[in-house]
C-alpha atoms as a PDB file:
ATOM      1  CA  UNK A   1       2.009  17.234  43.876  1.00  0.00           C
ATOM      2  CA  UNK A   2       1.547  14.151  41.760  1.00  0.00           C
ATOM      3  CA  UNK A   3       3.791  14.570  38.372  1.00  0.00           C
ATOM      4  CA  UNK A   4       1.592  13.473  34.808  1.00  0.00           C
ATOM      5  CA  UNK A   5       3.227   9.979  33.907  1.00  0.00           C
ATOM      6  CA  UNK A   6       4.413  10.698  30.047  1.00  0.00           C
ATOM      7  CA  UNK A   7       5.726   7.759  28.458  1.00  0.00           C
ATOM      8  CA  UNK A   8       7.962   9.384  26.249  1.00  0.00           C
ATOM      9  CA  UNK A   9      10.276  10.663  28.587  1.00  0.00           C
ATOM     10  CA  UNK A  10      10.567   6.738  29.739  1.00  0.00           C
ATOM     11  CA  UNK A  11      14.278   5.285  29.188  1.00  0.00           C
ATOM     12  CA  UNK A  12      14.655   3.632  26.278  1.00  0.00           C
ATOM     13  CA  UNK A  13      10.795   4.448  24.722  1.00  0.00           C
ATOM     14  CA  UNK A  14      12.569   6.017  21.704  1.00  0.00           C
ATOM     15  CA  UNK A  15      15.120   3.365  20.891  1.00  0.00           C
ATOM     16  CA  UNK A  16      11.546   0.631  21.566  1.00  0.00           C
ATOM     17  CA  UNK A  17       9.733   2.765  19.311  1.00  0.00           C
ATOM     18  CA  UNK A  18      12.243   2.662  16.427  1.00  0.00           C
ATOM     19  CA  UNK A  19      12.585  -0.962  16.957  1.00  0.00           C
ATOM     20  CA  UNK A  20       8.663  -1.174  16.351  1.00  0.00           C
ATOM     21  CA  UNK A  21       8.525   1.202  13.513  1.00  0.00           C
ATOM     22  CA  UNK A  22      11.392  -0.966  11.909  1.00  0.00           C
ATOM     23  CA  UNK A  23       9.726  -4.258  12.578  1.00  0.00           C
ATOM     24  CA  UNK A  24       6.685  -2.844  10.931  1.00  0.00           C
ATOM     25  CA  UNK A  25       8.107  -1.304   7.942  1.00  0.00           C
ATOM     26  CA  UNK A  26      11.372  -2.735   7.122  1.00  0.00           C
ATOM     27  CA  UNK A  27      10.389  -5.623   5.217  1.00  0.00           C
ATOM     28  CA  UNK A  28       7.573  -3.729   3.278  1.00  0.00           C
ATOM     29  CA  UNK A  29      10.325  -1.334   2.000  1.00  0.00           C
ATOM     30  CA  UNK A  30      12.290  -4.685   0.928  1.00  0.00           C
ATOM     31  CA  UNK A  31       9.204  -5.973  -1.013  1.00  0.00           C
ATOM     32  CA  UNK A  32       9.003  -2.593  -2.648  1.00  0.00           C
ATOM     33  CA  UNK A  33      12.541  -2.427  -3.409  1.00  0.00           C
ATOM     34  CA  UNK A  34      12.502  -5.867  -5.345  1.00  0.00           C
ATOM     35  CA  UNK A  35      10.000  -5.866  -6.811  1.00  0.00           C
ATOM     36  CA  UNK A  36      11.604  -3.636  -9.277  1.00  0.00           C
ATOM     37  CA  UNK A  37      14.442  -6.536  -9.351  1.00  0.00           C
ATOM     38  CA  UNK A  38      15.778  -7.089 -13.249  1.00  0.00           C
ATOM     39  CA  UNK A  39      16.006 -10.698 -12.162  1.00  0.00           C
ATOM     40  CA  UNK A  40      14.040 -13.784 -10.996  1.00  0.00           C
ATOM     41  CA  UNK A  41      15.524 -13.919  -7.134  1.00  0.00           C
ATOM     42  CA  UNK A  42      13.542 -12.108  -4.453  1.00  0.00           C
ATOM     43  CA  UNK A  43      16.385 -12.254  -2.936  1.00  0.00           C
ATOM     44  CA  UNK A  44      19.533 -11.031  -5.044  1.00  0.00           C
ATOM     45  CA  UNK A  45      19.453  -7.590  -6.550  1.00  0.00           C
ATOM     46  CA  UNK A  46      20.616  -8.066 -10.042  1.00  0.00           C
ATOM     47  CA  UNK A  47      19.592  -4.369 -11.274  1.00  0.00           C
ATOM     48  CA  UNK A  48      16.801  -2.021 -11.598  1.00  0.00           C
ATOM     49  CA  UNK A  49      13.888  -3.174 -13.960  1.00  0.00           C
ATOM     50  CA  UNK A  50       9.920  -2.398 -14.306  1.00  0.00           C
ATOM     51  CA  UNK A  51      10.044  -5.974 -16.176  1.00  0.00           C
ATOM     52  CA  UNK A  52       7.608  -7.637 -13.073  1.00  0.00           C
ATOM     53  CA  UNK A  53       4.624  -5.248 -13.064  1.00  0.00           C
ATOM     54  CA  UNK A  54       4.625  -5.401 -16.876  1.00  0.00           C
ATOM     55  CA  UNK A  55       4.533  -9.022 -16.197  1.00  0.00           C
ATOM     56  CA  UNK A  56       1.892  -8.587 -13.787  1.00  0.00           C
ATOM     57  CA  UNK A  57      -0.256  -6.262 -15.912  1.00  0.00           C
ATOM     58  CA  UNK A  58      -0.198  -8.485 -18.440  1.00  0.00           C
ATOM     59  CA  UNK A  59      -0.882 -11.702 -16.692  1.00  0.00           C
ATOM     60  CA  UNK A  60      -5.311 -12.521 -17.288  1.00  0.00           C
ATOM     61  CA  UNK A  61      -5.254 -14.562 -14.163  1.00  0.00           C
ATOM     62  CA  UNK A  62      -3.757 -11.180 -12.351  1.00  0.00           C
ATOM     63  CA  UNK A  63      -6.362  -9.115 -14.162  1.00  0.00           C
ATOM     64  CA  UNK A  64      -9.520 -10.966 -13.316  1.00  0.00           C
ATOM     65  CA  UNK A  65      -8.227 -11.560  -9.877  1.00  0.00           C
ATOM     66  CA  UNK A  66      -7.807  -8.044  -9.523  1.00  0.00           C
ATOM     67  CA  UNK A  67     -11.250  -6.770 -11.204  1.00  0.00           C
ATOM     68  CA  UNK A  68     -13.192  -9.431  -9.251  1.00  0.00           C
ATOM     69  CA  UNK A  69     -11.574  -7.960  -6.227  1.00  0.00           C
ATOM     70  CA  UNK A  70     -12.893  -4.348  -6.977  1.00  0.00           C
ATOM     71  CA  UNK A  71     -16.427  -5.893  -7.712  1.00  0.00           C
ATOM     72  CA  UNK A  72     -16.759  -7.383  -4.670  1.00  0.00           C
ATOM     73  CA  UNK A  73     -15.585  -5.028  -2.363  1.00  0.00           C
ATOM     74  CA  UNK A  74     -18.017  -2.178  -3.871  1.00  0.00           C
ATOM     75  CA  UNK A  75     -21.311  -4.238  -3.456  1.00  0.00           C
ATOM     76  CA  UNK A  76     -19.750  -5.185  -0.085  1.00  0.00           C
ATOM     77  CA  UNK A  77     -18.713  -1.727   1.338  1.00  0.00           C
ATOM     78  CA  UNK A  78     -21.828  -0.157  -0.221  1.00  0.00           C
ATOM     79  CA  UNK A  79     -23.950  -2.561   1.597  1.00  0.00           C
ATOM     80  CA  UNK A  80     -22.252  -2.939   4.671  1.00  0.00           C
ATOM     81  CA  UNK A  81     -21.846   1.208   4.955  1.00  0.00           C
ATOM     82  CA  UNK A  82     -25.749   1.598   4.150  1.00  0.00           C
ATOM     83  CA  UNK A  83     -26.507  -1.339   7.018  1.00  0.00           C
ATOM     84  CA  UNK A  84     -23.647   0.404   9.408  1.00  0.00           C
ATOM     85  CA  UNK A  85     -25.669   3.741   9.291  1.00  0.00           C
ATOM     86  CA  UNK A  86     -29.038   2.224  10.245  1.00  0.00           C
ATOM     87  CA  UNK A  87     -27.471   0.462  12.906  1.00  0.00           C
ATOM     88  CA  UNK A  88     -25.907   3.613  13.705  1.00  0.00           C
ATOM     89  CA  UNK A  89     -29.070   5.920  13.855  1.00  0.00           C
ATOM     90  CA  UNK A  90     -31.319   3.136  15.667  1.00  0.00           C
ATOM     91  CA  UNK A  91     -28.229   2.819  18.161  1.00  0.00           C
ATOM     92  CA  UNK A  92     -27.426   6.800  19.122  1.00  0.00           C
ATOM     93  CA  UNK A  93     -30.580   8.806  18.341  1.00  0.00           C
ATOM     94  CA  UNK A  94     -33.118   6.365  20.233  1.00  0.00           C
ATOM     95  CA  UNK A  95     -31.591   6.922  23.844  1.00  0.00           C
ATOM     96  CA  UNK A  96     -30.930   4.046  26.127  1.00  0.00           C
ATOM     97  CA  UNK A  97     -33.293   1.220  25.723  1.00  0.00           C
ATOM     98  CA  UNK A  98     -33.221  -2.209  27.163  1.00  0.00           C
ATOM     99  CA  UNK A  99     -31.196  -4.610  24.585  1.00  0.00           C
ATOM    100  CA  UNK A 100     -29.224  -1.385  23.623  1.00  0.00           C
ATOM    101  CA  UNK A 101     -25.673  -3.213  24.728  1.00  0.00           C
ATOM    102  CA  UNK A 102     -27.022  -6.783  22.907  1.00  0.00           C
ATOM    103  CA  UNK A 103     -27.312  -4.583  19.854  1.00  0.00           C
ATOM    104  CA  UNK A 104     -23.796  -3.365  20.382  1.00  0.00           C
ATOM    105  CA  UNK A 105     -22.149  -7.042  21.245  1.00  0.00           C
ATOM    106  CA  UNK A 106     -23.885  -8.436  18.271  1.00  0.00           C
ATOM    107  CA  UNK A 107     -22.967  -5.565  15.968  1.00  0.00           C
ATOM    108  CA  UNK A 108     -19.678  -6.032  16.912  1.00  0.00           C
ATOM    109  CA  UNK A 109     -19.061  -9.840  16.665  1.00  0.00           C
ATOM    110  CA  UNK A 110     -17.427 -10.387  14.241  1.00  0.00           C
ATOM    111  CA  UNK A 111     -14.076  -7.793  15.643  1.00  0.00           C
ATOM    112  CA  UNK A 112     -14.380  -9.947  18.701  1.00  0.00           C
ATOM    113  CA  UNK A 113     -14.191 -13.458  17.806  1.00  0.00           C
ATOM    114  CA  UNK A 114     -11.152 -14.989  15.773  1.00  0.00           C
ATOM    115  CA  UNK A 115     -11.794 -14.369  11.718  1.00  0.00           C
ATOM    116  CA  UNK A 116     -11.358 -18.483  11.324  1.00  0.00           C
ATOM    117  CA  UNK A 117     -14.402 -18.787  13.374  1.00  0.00           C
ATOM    118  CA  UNK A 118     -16.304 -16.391  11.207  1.00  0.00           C
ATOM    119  CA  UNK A 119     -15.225 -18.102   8.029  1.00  0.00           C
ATOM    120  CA  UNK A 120     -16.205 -21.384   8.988  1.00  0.00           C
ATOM    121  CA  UNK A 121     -19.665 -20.509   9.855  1.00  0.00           C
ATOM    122  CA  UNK A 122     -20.064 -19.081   6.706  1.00  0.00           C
ATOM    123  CA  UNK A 123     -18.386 -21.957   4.834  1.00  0.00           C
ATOM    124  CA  UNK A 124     -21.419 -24.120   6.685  1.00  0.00           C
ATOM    125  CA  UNK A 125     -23.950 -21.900   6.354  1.00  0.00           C
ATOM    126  CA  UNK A 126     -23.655 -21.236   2.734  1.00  0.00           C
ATOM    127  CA  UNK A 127     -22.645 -24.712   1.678  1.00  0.00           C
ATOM    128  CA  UNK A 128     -26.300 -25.287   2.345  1.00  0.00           C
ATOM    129  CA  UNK A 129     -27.472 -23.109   0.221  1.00  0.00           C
ATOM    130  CA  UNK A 130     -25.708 -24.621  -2.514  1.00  0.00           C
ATOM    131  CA  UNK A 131     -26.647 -27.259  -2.112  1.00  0.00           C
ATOM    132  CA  UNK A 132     -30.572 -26.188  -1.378  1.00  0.00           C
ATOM    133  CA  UNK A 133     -30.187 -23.481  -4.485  1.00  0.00           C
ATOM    134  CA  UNK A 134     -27.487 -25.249  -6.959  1.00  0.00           C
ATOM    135  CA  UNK A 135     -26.285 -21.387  -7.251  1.00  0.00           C
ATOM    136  CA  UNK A 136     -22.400 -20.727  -6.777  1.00  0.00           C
ATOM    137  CA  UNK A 137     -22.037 -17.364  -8.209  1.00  0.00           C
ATOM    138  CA  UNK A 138     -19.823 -14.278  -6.255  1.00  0.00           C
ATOM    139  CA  UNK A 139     -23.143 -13.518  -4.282  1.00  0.00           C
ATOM    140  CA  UNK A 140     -21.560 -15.608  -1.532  1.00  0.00           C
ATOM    141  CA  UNK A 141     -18.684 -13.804  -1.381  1.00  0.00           C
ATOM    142  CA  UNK A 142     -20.576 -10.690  -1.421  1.00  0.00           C
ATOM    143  CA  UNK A 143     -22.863 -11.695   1.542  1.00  0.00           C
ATOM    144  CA  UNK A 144     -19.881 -13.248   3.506  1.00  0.00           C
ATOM    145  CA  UNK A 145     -17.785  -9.553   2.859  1.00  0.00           C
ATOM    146  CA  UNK A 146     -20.510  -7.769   3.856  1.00  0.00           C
ATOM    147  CA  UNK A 147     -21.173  -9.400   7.249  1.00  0.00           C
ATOM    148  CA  UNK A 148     -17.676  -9.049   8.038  1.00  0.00           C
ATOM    149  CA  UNK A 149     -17.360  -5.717   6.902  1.00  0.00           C
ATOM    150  CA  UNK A 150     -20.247  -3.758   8.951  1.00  0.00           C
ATOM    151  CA  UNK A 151     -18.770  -3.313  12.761  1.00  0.00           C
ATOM    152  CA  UNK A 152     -15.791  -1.983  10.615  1.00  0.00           C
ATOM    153  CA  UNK A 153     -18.046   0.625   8.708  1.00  0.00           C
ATOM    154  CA  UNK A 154     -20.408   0.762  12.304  1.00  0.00           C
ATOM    155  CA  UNK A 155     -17.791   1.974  14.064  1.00  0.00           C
ATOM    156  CA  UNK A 156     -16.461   5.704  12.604  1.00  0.00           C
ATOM    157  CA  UNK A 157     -20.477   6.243  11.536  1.00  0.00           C
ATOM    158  CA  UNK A 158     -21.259   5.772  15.028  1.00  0.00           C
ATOM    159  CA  UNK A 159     -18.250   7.926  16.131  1.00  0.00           C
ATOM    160  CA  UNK A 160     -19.241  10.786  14.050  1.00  0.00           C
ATOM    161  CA  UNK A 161     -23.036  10.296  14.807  1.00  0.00           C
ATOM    162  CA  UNK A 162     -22.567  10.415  18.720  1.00  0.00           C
ATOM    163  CA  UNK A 163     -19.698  14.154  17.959  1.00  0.00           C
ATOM    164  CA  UNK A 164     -22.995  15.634  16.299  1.00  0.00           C
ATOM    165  CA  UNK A 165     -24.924  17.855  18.151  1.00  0.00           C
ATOM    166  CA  UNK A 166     -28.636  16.274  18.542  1.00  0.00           C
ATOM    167  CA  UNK A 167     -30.145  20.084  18.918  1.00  0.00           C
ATOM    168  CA  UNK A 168     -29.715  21.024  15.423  1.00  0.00           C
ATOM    169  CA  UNK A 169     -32.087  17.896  14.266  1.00  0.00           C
ATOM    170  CA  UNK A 170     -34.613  18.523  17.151  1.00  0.00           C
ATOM    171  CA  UNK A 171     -34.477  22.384  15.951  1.00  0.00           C
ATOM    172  CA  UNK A 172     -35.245  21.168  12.184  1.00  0.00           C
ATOM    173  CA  UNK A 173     -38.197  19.365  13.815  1.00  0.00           C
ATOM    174  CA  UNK A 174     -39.642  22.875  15.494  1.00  0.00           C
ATOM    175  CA  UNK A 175     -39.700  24.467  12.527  1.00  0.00           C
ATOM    176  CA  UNK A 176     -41.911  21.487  11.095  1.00  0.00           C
ATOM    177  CA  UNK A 177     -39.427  19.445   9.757  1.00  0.00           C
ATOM    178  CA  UNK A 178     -40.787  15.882   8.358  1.00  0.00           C
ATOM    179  CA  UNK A 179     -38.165  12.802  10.217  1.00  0.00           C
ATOM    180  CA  UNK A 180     -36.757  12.645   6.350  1.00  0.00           C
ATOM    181  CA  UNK A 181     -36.804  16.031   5.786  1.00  0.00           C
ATOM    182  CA  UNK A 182     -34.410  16.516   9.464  1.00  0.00           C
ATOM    183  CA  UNK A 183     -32.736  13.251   7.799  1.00  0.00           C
ATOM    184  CA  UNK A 184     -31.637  14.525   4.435  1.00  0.00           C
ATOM    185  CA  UNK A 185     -31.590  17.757   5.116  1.00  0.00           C
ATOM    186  CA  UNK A 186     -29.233  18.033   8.741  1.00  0.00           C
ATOM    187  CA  UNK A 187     -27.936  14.661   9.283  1.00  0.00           C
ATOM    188  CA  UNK A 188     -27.429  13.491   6.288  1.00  0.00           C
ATOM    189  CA  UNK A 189     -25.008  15.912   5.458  1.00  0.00           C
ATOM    190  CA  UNK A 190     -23.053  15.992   8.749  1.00  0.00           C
ATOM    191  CA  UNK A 191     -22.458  12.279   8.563  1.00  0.00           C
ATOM    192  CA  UNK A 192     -20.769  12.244   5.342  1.00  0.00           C
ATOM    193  CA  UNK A 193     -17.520  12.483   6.700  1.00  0.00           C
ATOM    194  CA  UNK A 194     -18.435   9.293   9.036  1.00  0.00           C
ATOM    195  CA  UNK A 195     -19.980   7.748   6.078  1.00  0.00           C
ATOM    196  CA  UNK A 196     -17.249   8.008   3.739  1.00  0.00           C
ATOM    197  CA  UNK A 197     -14.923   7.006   6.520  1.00  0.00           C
ATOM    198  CA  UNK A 198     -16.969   4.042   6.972  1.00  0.00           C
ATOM    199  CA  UNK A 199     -16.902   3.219   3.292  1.00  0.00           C
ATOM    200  CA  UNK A 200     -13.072   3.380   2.809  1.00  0.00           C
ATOM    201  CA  UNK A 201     -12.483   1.260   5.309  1.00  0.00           C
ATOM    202  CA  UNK A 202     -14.826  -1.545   4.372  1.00  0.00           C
ATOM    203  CA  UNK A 203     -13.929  -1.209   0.908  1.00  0.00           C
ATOM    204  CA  UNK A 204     -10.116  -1.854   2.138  1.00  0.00           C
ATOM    205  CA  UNK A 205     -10.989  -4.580   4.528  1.00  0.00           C
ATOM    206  CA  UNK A 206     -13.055  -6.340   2.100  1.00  0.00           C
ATOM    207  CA  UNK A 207     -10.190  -6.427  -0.836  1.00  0.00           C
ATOM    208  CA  UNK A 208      -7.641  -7.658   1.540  1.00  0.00           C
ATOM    209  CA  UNK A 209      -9.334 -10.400   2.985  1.00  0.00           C
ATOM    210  CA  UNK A 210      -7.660 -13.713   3.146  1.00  0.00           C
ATOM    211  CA  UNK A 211      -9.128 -16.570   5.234  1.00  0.00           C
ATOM    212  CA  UNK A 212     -12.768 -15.392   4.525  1.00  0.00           C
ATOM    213  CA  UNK A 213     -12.693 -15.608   1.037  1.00  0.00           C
ATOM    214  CA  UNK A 214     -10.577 -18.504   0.871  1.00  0.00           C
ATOM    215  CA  UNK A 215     -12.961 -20.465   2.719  1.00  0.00           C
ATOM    216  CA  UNK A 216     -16.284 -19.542   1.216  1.00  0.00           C
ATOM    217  CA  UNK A 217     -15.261 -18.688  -2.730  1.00  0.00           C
ATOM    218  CA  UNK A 218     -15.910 -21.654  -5.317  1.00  0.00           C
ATOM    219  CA  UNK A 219     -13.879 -22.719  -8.271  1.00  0.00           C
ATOM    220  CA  UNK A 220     -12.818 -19.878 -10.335  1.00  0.00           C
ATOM    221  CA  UNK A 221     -13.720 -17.212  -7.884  1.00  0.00           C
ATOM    222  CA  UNK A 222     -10.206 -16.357  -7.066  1.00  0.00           C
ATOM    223  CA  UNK A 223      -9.206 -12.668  -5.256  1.00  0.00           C
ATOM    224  CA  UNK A 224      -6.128 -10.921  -5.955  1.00  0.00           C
ATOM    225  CA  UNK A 225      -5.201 -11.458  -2.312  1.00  0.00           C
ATOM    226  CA  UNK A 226      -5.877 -15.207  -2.553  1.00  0.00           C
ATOM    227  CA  UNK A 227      -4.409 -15.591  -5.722  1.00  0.00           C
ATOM    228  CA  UNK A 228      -1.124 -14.241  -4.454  1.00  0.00           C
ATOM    229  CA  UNK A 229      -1.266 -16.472  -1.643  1.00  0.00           C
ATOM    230  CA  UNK A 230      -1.817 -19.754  -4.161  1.00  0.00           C
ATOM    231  CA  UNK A 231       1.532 -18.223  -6.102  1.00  0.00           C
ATOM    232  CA  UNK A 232       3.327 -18.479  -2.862  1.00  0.00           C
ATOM    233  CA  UNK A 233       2.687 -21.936  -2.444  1.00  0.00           C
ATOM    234  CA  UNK A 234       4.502 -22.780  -5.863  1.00  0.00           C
ATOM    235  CA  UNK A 235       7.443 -20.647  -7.316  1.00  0.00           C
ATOM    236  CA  UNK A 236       7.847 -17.017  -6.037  1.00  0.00           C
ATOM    237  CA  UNK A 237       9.179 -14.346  -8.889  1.00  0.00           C
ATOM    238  CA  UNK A 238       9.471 -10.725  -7.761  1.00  0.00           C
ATOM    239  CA  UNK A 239       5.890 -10.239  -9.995  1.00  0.00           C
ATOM    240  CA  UNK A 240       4.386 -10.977  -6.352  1.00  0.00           C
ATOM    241  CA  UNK A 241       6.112  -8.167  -4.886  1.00  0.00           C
ATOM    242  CA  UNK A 242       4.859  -5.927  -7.527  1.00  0.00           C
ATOM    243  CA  UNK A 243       1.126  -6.822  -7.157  1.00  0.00           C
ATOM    244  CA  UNK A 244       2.129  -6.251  -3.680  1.00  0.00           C
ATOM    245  CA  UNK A 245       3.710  -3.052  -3.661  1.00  0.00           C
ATOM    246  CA  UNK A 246       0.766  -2.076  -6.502  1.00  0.00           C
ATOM    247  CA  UNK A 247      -1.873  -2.955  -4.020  1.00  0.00           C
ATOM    248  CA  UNK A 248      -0.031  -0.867  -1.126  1.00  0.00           C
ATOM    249  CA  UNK A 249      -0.090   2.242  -3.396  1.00  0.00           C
ATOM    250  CA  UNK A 250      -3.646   1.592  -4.215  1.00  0.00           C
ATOM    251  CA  UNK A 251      -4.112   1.689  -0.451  1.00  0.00           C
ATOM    252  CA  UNK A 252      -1.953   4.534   0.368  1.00  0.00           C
ATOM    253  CA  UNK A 253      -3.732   6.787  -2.589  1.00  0.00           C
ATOM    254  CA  UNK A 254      -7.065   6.201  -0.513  1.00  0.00           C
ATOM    255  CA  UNK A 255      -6.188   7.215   2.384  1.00  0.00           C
ATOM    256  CA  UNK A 256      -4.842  10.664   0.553  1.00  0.00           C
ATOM    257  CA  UNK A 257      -7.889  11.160  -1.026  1.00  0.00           C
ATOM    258  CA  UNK A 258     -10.033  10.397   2.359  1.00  0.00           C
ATOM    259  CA  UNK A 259      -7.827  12.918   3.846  1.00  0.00           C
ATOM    260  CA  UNK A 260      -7.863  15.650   1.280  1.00  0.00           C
ATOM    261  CA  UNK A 261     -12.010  15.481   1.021  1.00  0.00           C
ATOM    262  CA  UNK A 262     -12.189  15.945   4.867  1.00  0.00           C
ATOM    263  CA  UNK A 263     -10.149  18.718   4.817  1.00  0.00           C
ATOM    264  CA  UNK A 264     -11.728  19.901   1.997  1.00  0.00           C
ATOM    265  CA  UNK A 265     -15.172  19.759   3.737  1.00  0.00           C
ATOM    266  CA  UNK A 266     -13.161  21.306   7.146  1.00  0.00           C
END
């Protein structure tokens, strides 16, 4: 009889895998470490301070950078999460229907073609507005966020959508159910996990997004992502590494609470 192939009990796998893991983590545990450096090296440990994210707290360009971050990736996760889960009902509770895989190629775009590609079309596309409209205000960003963000909100709605059992809804529609009423009453409330999952992570792809944002923003529309990438470019202090390791908690903390609310509603 045929033996199960198990790559763990490869040669080598776990010496690989702690190679990876090391690779991956490593220098993220160095920018944490230094960034609670007393002095101005990243490099040369002169003691332990909290002198940088005082800095950093106190710095206006840091603040606004920051806030305008958080604006922009609420109106762009809320949007792209409420556009994910229409795509996500008209794509699993309609059956198969011709144009049913366009739907899904075109949904997914944007996680198939190289993010420089997407930011340039944008950067065209909206420079004629501008110009059309004379309006330069963070809707672009918004817009530009959002369109990136959906497939990345589609995707767990969809999961959660197609683990749901279809029976319940067509059981809420014997007993004279209304489409909303089935809705808000059955499905609504099974997909909040999915929905929430969808959420977080378009609200975390959205505030970390680099060439996107750099591309389409205007003067004096800077991120806290691209504003740390502007510092780099000039002198680097060890207050980068502790917007960093501030924005990796900030991560890390939603990803707790995501887990704790789904095992809450477990």
């Amino acid at each position: 009889m045929a033996r199960s192939f198990d790559v763990k009990t490869q040669p080598g796998f776990a010496l690989i895998a702690a190679f990876c893991f090391a690779a991956l983590y490593l220098p993220i545990a160095v920018l944490v470490i230094y960034a609670f450096n007393a002095g101005e090296s990243i490099a040369v440990w002169e003691g332990f301070s909290l002198r940088w994210f005082v800095t950093a707290m106190s710095n206006t360009a840091v603040q606004e950078a920051a806030l305008r971050s958080v604006v922009i990736a609420v109106f762009a996760a809320s949007i792209a999460t409420v556009a994910a889960t229409m795509a996500a009902l008209a794509t699993t509770r309609q059956g198969t229907y011709p144009g049913l895989s366009f739907k899904y190629a075109v949904l997914n775009q944007p996680l198939m073609i190289p993010e420089i590609v997407t930011a340039v079309a944008l950067l065209i596309v909206f420079s004629r507005i501008k110009v059309w409209t004379g309006y330069t205000g963070l809707g672009y960003l918004i817009a530009a966020h959002t369109a990136f963000c959906i497939p990345f909100a589609y995707l767990p709605i969809r999961a959660r959508l197609e683990s749901m059992d279809s029976a319940l809804e067509a059981a809420a529609a014997d007993l004279y159910a209304s489409p909303w009423q089935a809705f808000r009453r059955i499905t609504l409330p099974l997909l909040k996990p999915g929905i929430m999952a969808g959420f977080m992570l378009a609200f975390v792809i959205s505030l970390d997004d680099v060439v996107i944002t750099e591309f389409v923003k205007s003067g004096g529309q800077e991120t806290l992502p691209t504003y740390m990438l502007g510092q780099l470019r000039r002198v680097v202090t060890p207050e980068i590494n502790a917007i960093a390791t501030v924005f990796l908690a900030f991560s890390v903390l939603i990803v707790i609470m995501f887990f704790f609310v789904n095992r809450r509603k477990a």
